[in-house]
C-alpha atoms as a PDB file:
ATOM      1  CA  UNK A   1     289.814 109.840 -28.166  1.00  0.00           C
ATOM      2  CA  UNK A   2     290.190 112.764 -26.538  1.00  0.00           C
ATOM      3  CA  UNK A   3     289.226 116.561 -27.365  1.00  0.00           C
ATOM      4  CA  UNK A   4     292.560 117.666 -28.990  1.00  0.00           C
ATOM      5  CA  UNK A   5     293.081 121.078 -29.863  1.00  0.00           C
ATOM      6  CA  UNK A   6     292.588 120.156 -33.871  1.00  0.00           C
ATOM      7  CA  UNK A   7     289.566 119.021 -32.587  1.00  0.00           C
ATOM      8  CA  UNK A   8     288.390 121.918 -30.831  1.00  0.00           C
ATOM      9  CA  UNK A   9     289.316 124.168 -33.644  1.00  0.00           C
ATOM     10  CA  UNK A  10     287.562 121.800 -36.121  1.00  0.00           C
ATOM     11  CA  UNK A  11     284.334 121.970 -34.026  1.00  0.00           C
ATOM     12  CA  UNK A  12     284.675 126.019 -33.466  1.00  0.00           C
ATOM     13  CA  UNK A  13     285.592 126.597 -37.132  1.00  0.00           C
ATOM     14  CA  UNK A  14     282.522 124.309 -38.488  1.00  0.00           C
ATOM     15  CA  UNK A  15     280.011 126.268 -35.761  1.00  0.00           C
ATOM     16  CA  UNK A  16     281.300 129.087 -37.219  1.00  0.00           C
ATOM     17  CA  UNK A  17     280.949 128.225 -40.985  1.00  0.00           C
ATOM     18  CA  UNK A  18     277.424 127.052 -40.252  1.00  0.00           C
ATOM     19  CA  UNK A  19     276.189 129.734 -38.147  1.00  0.00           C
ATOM     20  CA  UNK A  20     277.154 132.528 -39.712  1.00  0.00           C
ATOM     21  CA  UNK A  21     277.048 132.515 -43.627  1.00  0.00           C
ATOM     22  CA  UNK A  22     274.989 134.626 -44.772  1.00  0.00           C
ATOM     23  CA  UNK A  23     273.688 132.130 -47.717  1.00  0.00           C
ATOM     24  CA  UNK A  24     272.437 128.931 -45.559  1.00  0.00           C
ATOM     25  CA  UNK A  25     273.887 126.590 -48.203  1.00  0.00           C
ATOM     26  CA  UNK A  26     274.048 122.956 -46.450  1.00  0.00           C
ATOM     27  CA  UNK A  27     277.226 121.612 -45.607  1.00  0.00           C
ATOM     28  CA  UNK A  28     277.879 117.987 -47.039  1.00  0.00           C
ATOM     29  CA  UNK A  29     280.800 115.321 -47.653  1.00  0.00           C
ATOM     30  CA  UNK A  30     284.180 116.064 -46.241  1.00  0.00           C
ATOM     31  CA  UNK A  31     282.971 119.373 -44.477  1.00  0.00           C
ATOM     32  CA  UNK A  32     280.115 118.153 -42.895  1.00  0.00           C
ATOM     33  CA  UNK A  33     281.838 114.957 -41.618  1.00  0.00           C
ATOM     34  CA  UNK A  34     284.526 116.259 -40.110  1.00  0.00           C
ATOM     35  CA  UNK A  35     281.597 119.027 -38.229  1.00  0.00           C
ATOM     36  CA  UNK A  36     280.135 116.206 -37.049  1.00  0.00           C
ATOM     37  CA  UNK A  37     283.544 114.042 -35.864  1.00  0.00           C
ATOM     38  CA  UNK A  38     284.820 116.764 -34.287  1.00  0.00           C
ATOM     39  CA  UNK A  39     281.133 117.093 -32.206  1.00  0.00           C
ATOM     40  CA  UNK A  40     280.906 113.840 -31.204  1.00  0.00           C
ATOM     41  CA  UNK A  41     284.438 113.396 -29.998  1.00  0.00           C
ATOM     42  CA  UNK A  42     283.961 116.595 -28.149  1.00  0.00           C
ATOM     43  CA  UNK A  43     280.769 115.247 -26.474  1.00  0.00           C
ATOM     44  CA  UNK A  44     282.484 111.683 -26.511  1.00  0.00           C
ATOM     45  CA  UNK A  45     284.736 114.005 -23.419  1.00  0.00           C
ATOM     46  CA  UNK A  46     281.456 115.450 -22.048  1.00  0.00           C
ATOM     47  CA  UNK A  47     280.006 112.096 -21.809  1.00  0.00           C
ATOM     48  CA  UNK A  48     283.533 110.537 -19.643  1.00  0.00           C
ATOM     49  CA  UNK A  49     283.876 113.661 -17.634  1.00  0.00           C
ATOM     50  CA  UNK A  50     280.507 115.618 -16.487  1.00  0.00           C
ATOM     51  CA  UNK A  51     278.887 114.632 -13.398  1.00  0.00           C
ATOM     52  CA  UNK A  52     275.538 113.427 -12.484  1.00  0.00           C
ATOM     53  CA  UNK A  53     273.361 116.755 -12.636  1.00  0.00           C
ATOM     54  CA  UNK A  54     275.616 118.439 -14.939  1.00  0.00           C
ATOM     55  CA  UNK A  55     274.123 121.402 -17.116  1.00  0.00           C
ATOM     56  CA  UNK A  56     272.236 120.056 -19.948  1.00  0.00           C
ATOM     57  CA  UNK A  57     271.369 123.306 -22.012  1.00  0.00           C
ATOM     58  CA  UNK A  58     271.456 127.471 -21.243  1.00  0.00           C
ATOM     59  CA  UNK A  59     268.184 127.085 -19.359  1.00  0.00           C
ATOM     60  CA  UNK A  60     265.506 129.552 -18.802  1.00  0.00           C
ATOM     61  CA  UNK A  61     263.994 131.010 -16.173  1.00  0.00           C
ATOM     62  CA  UNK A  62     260.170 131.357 -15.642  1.00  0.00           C
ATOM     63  CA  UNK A  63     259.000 131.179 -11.930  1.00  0.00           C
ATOM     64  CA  UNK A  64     255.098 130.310 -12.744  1.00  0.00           C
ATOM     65  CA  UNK A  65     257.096 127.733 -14.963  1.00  0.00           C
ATOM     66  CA  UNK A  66     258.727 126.430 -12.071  1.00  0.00           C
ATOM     67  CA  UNK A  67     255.823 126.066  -9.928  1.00  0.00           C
ATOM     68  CA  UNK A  68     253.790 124.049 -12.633  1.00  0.00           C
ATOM     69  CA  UNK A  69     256.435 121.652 -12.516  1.00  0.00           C
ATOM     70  CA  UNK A  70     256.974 121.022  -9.124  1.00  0.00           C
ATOM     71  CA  UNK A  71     253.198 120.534  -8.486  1.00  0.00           C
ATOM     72  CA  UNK A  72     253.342 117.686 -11.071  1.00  0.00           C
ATOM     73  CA  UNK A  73     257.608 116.787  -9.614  1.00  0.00           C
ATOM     74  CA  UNK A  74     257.367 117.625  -5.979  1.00  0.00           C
ATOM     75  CA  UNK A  75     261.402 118.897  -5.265  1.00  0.00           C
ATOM     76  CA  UNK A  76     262.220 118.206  -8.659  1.00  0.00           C
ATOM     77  CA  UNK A  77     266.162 118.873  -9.447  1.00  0.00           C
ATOM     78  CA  UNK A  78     267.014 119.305  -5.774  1.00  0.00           C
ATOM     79  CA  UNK A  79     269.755 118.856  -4.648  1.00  0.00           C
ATOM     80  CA  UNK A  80     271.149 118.178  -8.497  1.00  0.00           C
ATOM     81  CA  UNK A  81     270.517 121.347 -10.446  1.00  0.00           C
ATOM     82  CA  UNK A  82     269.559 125.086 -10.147  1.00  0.00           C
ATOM     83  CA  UNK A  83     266.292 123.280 -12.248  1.00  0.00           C
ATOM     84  CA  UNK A  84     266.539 125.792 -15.430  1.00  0.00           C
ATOM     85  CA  UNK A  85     267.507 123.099 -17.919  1.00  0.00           C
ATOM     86  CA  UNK A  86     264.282 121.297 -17.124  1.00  0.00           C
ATOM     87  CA  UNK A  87     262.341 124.556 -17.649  1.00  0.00           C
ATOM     88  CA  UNK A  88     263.904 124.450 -20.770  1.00  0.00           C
ATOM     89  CA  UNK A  89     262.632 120.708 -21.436  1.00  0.00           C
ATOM     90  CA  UNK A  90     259.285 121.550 -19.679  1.00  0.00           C
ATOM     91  CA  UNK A  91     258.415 124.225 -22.001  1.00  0.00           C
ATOM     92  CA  UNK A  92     258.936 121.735 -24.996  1.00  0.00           C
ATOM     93  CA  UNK A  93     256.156 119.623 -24.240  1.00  0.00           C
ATOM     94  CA  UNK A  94     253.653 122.139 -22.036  1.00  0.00           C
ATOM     95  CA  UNK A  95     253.438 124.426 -25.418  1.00  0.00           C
ATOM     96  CA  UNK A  96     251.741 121.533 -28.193  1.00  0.00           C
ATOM     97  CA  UNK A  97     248.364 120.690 -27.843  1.00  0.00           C
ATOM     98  CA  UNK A  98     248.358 117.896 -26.209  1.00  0.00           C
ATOM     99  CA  UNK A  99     247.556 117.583 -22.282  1.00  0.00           C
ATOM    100  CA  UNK A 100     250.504 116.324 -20.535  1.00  0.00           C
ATOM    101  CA  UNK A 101     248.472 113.536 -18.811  1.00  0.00           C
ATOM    102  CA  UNK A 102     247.355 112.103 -22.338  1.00  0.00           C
ATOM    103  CA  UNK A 103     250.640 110.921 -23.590  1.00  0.00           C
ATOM    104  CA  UNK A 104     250.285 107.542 -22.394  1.00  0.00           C
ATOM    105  CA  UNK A 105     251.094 105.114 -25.568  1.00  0.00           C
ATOM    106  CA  UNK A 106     252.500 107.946 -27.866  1.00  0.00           C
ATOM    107  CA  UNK A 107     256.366 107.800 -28.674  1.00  0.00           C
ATOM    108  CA  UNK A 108     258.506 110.749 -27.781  1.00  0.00           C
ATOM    109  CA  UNK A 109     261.954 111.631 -29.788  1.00  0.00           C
ATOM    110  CA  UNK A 110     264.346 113.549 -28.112  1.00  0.00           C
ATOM    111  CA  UNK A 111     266.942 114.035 -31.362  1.00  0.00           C
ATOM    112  CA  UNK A 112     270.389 115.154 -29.820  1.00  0.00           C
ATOM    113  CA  UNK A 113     269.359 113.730 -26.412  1.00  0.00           C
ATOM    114  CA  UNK A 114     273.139 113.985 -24.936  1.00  0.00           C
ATOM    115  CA  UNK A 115     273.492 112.015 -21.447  1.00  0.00           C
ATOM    116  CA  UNK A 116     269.835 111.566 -21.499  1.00  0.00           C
ATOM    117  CA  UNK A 117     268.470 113.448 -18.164  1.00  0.00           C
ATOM    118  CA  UNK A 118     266.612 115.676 -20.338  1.00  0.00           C
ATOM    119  CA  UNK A 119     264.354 113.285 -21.750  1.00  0.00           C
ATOM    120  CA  UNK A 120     264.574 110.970 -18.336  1.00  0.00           C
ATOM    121  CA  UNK A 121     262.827 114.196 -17.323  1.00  0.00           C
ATOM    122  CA  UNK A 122     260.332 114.366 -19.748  1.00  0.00           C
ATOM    123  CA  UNK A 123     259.101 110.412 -18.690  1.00  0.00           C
ATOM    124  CA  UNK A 124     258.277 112.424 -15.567  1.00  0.00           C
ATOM    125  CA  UNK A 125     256.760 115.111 -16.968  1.00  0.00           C
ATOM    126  CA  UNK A 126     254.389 112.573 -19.396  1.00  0.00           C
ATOM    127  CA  UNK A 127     253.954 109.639 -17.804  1.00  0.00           C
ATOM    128  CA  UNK A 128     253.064 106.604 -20.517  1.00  0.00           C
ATOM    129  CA  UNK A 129     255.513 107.614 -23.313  1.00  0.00           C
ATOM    130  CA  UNK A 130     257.312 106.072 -25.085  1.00  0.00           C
ATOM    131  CA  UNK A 131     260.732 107.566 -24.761  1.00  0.00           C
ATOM    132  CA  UNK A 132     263.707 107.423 -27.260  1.00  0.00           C
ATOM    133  CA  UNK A 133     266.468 109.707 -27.117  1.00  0.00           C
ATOM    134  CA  UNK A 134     268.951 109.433 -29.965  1.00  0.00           C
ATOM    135  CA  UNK A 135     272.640 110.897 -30.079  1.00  0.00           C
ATOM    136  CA  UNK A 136     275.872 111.616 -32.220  1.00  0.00           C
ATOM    137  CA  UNK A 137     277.591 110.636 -29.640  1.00  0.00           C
ATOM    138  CA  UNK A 138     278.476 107.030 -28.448  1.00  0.00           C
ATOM    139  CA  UNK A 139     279.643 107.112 -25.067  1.00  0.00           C
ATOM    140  CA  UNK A 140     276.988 109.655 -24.123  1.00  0.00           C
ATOM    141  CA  UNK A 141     274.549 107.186 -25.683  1.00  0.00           C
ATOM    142  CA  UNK A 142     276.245 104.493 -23.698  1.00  0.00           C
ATOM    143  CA  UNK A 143     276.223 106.920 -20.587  1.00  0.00           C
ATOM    144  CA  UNK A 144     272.329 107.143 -20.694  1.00  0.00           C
ATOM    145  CA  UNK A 145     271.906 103.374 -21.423  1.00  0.00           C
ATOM    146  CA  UNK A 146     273.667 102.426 -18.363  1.00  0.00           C
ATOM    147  CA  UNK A 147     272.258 104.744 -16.565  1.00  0.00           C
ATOM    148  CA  UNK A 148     268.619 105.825 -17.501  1.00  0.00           C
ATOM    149  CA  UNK A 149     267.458 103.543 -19.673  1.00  0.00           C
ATOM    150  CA  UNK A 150     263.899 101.515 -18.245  1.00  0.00           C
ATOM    151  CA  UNK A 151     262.898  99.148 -20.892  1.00  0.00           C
ATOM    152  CA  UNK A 152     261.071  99.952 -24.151  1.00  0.00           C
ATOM    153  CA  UNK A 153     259.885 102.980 -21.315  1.00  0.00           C
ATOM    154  CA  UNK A 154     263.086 104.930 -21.918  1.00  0.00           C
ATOM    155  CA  UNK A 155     265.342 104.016 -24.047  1.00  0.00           C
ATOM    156  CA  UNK A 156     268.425 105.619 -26.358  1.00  0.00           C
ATOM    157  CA  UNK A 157     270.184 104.957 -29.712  1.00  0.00           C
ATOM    158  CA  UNK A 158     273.485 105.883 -31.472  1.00  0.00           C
ATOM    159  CA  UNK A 159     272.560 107.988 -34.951  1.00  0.00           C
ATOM    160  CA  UNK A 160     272.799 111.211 -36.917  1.00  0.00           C
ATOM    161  CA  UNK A 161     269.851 114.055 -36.790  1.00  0.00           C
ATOM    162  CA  UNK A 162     270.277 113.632 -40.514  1.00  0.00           C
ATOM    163  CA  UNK A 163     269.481 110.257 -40.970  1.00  0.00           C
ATOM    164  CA  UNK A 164     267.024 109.361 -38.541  1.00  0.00           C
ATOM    165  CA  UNK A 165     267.333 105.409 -38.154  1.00  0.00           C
ATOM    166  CA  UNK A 166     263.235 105.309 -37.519  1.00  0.00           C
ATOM    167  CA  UNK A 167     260.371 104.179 -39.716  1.00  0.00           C
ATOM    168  CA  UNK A 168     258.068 106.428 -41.710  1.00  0.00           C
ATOM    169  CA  UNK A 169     255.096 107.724 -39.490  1.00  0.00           C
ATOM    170  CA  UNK A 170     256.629 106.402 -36.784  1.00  0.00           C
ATOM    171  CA  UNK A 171     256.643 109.400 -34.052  1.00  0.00           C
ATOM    172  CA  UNK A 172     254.107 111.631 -32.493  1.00  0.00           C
ATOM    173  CA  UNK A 173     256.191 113.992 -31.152  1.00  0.00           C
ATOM    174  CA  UNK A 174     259.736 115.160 -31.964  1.00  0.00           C
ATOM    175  CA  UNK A 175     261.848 117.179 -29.825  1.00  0.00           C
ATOM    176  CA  UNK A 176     264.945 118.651 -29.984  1.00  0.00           C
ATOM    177  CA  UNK A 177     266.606 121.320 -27.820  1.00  0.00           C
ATOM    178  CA  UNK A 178     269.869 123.490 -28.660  1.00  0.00           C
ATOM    179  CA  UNK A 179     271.197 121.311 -30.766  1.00  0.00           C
ATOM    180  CA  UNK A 180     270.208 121.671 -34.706  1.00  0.00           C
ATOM    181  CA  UNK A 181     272.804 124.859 -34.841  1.00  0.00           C
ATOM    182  CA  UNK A 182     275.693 122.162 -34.881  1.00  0.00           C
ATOM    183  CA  UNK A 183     273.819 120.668 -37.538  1.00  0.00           C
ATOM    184  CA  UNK A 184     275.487 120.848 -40.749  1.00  0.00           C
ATOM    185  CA  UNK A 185     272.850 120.201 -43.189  1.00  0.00           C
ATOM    186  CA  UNK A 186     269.133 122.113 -41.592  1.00  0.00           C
ATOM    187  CA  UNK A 187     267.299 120.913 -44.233  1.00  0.00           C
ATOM    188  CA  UNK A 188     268.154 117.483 -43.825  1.00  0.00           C
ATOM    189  CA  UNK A 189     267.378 117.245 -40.263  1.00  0.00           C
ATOM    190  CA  UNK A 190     263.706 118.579 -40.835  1.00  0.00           C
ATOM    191  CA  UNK A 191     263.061 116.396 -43.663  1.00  0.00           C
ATOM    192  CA  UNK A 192     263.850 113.823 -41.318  1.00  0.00           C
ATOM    193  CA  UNK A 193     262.009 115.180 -38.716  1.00  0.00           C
ATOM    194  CA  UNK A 194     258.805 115.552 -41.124  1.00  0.00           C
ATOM    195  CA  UNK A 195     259.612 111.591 -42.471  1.00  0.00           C
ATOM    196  CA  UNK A 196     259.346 110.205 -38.729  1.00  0.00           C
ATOM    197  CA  UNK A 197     256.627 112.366 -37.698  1.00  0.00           C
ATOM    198  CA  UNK A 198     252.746 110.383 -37.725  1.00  0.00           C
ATOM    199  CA  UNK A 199     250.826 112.556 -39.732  1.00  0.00           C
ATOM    200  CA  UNK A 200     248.785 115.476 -36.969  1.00  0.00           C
ATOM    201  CA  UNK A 201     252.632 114.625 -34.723  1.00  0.00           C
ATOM    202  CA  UNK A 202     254.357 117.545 -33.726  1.00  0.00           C
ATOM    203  CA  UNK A 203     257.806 118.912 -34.054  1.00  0.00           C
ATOM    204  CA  UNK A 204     258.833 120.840 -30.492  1.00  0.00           C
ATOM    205  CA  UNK A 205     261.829 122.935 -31.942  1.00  0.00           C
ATOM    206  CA  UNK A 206     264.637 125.244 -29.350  1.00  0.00           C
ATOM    207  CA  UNK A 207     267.544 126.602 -30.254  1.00  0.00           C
ATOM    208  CA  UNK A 208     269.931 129.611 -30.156  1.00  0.00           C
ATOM    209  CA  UNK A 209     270.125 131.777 -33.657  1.00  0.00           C
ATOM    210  CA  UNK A 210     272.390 134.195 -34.979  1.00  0.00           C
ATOM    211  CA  UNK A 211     271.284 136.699 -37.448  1.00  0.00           C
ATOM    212  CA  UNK A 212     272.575 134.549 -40.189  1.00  0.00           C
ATOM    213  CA  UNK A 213     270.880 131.065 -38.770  1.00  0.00           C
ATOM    214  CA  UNK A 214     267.668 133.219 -38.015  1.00  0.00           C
ATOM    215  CA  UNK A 215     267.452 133.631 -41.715  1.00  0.00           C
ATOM    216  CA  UNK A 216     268.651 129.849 -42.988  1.00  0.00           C
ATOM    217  CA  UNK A 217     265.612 128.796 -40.797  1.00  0.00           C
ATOM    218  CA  UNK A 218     263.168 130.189 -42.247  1.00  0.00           C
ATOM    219  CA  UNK A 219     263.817 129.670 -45.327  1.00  0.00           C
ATOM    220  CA  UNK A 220     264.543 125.680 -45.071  1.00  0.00           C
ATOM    221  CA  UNK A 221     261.367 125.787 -42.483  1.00  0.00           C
ATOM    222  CA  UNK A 222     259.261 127.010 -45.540  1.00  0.00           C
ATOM    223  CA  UNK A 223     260.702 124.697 -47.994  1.00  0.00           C
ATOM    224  CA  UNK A 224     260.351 121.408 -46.152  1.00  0.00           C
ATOM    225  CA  UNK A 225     256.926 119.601 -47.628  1.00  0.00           C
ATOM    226  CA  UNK A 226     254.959 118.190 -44.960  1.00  0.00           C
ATOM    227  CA  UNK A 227     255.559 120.792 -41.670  1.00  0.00           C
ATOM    228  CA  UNK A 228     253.438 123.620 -40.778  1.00  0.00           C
ATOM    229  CA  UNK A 229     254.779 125.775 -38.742  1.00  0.00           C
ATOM    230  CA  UNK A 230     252.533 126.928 -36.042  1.00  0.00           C
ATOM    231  CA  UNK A 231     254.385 129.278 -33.379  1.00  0.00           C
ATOM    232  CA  UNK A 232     257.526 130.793 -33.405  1.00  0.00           C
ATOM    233  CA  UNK A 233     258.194 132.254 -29.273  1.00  0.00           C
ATOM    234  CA  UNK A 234     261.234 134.379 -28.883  1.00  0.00           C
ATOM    235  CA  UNK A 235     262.087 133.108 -25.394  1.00  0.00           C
ATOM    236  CA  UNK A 236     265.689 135.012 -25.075  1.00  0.00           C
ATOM    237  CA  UNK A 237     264.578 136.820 -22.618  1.00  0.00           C
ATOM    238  CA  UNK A 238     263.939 133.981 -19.612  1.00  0.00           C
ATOM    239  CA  UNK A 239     267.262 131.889 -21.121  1.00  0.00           C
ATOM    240  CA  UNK A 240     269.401 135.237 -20.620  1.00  0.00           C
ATOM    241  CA  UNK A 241     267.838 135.175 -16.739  1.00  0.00           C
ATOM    242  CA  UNK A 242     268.880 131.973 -16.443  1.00  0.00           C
ATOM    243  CA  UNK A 243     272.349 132.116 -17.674  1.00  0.00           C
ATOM    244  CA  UNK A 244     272.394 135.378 -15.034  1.00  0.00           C
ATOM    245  CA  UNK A 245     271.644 133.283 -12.396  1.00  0.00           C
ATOM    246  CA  UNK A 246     273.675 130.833 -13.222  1.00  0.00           C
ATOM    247  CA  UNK A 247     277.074 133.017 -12.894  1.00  0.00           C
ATOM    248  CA  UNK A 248     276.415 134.989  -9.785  1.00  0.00           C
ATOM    249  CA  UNK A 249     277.570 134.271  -6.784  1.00  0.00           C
ATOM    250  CA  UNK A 250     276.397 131.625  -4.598  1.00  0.00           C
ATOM    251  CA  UNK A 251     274.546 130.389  -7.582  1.00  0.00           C
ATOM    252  CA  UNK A 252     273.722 126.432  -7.715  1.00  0.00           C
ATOM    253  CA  UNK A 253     276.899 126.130 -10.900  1.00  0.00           C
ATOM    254  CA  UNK A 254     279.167 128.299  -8.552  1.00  0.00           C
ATOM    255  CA  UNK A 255     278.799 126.112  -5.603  1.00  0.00           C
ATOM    256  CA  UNK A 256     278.560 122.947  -6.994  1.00  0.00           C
ATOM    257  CA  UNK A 257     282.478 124.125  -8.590  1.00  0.00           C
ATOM    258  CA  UNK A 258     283.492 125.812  -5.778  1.00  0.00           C
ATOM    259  CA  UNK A 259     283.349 121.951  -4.374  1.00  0.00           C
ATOM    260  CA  UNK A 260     285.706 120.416  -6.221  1.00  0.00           C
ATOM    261  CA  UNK A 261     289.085 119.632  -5.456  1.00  0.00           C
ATOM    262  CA  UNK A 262     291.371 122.260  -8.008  1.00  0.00           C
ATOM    263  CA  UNK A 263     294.284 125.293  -8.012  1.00  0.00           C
ATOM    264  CA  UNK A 264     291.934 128.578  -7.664  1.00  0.00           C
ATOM    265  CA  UNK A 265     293.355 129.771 -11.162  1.00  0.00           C
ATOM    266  CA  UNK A 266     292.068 126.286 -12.551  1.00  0.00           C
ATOM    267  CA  UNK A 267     288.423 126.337 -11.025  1.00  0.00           C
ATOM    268  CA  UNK A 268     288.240 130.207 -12.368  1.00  0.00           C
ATOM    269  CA  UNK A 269     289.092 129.024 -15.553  1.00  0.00           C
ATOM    270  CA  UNK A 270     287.222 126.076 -15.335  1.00  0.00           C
ATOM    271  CA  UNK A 271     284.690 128.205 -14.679  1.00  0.00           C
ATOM    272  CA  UNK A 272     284.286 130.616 -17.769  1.00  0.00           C
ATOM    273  CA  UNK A 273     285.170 128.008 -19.845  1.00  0.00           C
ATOM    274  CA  UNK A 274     281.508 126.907 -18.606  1.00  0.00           C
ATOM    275  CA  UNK A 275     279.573 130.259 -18.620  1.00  0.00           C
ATOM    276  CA  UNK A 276     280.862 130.675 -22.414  1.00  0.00           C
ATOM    277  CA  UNK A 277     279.723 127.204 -23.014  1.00  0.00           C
ATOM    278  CA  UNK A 278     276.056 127.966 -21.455  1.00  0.00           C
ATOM    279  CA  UNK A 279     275.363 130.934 -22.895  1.00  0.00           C
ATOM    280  CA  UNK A 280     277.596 133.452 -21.007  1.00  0.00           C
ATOM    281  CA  UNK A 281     278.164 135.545 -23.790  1.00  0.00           C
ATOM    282  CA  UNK A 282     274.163 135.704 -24.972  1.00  0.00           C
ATOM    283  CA  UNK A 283     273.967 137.103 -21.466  1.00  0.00           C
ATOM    284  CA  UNK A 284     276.188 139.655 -21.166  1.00  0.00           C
ATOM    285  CA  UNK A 285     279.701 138.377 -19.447  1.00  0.00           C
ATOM    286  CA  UNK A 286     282.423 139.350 -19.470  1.00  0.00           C
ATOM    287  CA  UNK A 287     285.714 137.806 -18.023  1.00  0.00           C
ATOM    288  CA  UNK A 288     287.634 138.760 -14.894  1.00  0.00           C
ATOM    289  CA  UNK A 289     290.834 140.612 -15.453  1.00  0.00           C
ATOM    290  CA  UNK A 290     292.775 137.175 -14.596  1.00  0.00           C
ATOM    291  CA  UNK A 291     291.334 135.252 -17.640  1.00  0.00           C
ATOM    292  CA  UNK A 292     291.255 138.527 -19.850  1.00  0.00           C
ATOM    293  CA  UNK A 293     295.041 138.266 -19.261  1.00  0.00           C
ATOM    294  CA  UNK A 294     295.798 134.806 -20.078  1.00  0.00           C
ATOM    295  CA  UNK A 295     292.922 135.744 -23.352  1.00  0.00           C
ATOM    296  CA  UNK A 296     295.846 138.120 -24.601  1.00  0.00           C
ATOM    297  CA  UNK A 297     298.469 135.277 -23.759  1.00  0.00           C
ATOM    298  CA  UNK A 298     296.459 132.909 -26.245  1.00  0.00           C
ATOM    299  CA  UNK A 299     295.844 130.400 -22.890  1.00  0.00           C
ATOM    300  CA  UNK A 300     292.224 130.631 -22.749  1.00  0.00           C
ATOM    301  CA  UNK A 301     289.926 131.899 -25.853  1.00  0.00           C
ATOM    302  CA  UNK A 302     288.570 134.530 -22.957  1.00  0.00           C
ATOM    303  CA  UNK A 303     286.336 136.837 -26.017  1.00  0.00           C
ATOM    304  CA  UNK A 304     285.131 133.114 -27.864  1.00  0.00           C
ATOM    305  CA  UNK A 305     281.583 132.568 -28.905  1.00  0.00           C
ATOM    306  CA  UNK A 306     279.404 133.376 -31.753  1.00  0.00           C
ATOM    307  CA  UNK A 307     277.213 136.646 -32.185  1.00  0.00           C
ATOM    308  CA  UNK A 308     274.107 135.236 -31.076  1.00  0.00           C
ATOM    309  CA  UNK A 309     270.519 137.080 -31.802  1.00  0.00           C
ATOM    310  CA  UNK A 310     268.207 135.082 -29.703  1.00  0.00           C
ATOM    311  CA  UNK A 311     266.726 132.100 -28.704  1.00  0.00           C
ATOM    312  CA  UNK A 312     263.867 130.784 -30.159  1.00  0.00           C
ATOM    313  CA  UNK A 313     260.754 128.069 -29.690  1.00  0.00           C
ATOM    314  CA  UNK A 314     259.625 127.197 -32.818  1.00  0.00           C
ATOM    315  CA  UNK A 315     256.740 124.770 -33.515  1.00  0.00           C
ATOM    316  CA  UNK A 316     255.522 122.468 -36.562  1.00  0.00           C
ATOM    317  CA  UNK A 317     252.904 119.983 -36.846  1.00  0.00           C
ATOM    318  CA  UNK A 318     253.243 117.240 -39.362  1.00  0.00           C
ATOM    319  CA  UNK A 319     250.673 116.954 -42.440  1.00  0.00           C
END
């Protein structure tokens, strides 16, 4: 199936109506499932179509980050990515209280795992996990199977954030990373989350807030028995560097486009549909007078994206 543009404005429309109402009330039934049909057939498209490397998240950028990880991943990301996605992932795991050479026998969840390389990155990161990424979407499920996937080492599953196909007690650490703002019911998800966890397991927590969302987590975060909520990192500050990076010239994303085979018109469009995707607006863009004209013509949705406040790390253990 492929992204239609009912689609796309059923996806935009539910980010919307989730990220921005000012009461946080959970979205169930009808409205929730078509949120989440119209997110997994767009990701279904990501899945087919992205390339090895492709940009997993906005990224941040911390250069004593960076240098922690290549002395444990010597040339890690090169010559696949501009490395600020595994930052991102990095960060996730270096931040709990647990030393990233003791994870051997523990079992890692990566909820909303996408094509996987995030979490193949994390096996490298803490060797001796267990590994399980888990998906709405098929194909990219598929897509990491095929291509990722080492045994009961690494391994991924089809499912829904908010119904978590995994016993009770069953995880020691939970990640998940820009993805619970597509979720339509919060509360749900960290329910889940505090269900799965082993009791003393730890919830790893990044996303992108709006005002609005800023608010709807904190409450739900208070009202969900069994988490306590240890750290809450604003980290906008190194994601916004990285999205910077990202869309200047000669950048790692610019080149990497500039390679393939397209009209000039369609790689510069190709291209901010991309930096609004990855956190262009957050950053400051704004479009080139070529796509602000074909904004006015309805062609490309050159002003899109949602008011967001900031980008947070947030951190629960279960007890």
């Amino acid at each position: 199936m492929s992204a239609t543009p009912d689609v796309m404005t059923a996806f935009t429309s539910g980010l919307a109506d989730i990220n921005l109402d000012e009461s946080g009330t959970a979205r169930r039934g009808a409205n929730a499932a078509g949120m989440k049909s119209a997110s997994a057939t767009i990701y279904d498209m990501a899945a087919t179509l992205s390339g090895h490397g492709a940009l997993w998240n906005w990224g941040m950028h911390d250069p004593a980050l960076a240098e922690e990880i290549r002395a444990r991943v010597p040339g890690f990301g090169e010559p696949w990515t501009d490395g600020f996605s595994e930052q991102l992932y990095f960060l996730a795991l270096r931040e709990l209280p647990i030393a990233l050479d003791d994870y051997a026998g523990r079992h890692v969840l990566e909820v909303g795992c996408g094509m996987g390389e995030g979490l193949n990155f994390l096996s490298r990161i803490a060797p001796g996990a267990r590994m399980t990424g888990l998906d709405l979407s098929p194909k990219a499920v598929a897509r990491a199977t095929a291509t990722l996937s080492r045994g009961d080492d690494l391994t991924f599953v089809h499912g829904d954030a908010e119904e978590l196909p995994f016993e009770d007690a069953s995880v020691d650490v939970l990640v998940n990373i820009e993805s619970s703002h597509t979720y339509p019911d919060l509360g749900a998800f960290l329910a889940e989350a505090a269900r799965v966890l082993r009791p003393g397991g730890f919830l790893s927590h990044i996303d992108v807030y709006t005002r609005q969302r800023t608010q709807t987590m904190q409450r739900t975060a208070e009202a969900t028995d069994g988490l306590e909520w240890t750290a809450d990192h604003d980290i906008s500050d190194r994601v916004r560097a990285a999205v910077r990076r990202r869309m200047a010239p000669g950048s790692h994303f610019r080149t990497t486009l500039g390679k393939q085979r397209m009209n000039p018109l369609v790689r510069q469009i190709a291209a901010h549909s991309q930096i609004l995707m990855f956190g262009g607006m957050f950053a400051g863009y704004r479009p080139p007078p070529a796509i602000k004209a074909l904004g006015k013509l309805g062609i490309v949705p050159w002003m899109s994206g949602l008011p967001m406040e900031s980008y947070r790390h947030r951190i629960a253990v279960r007890r």
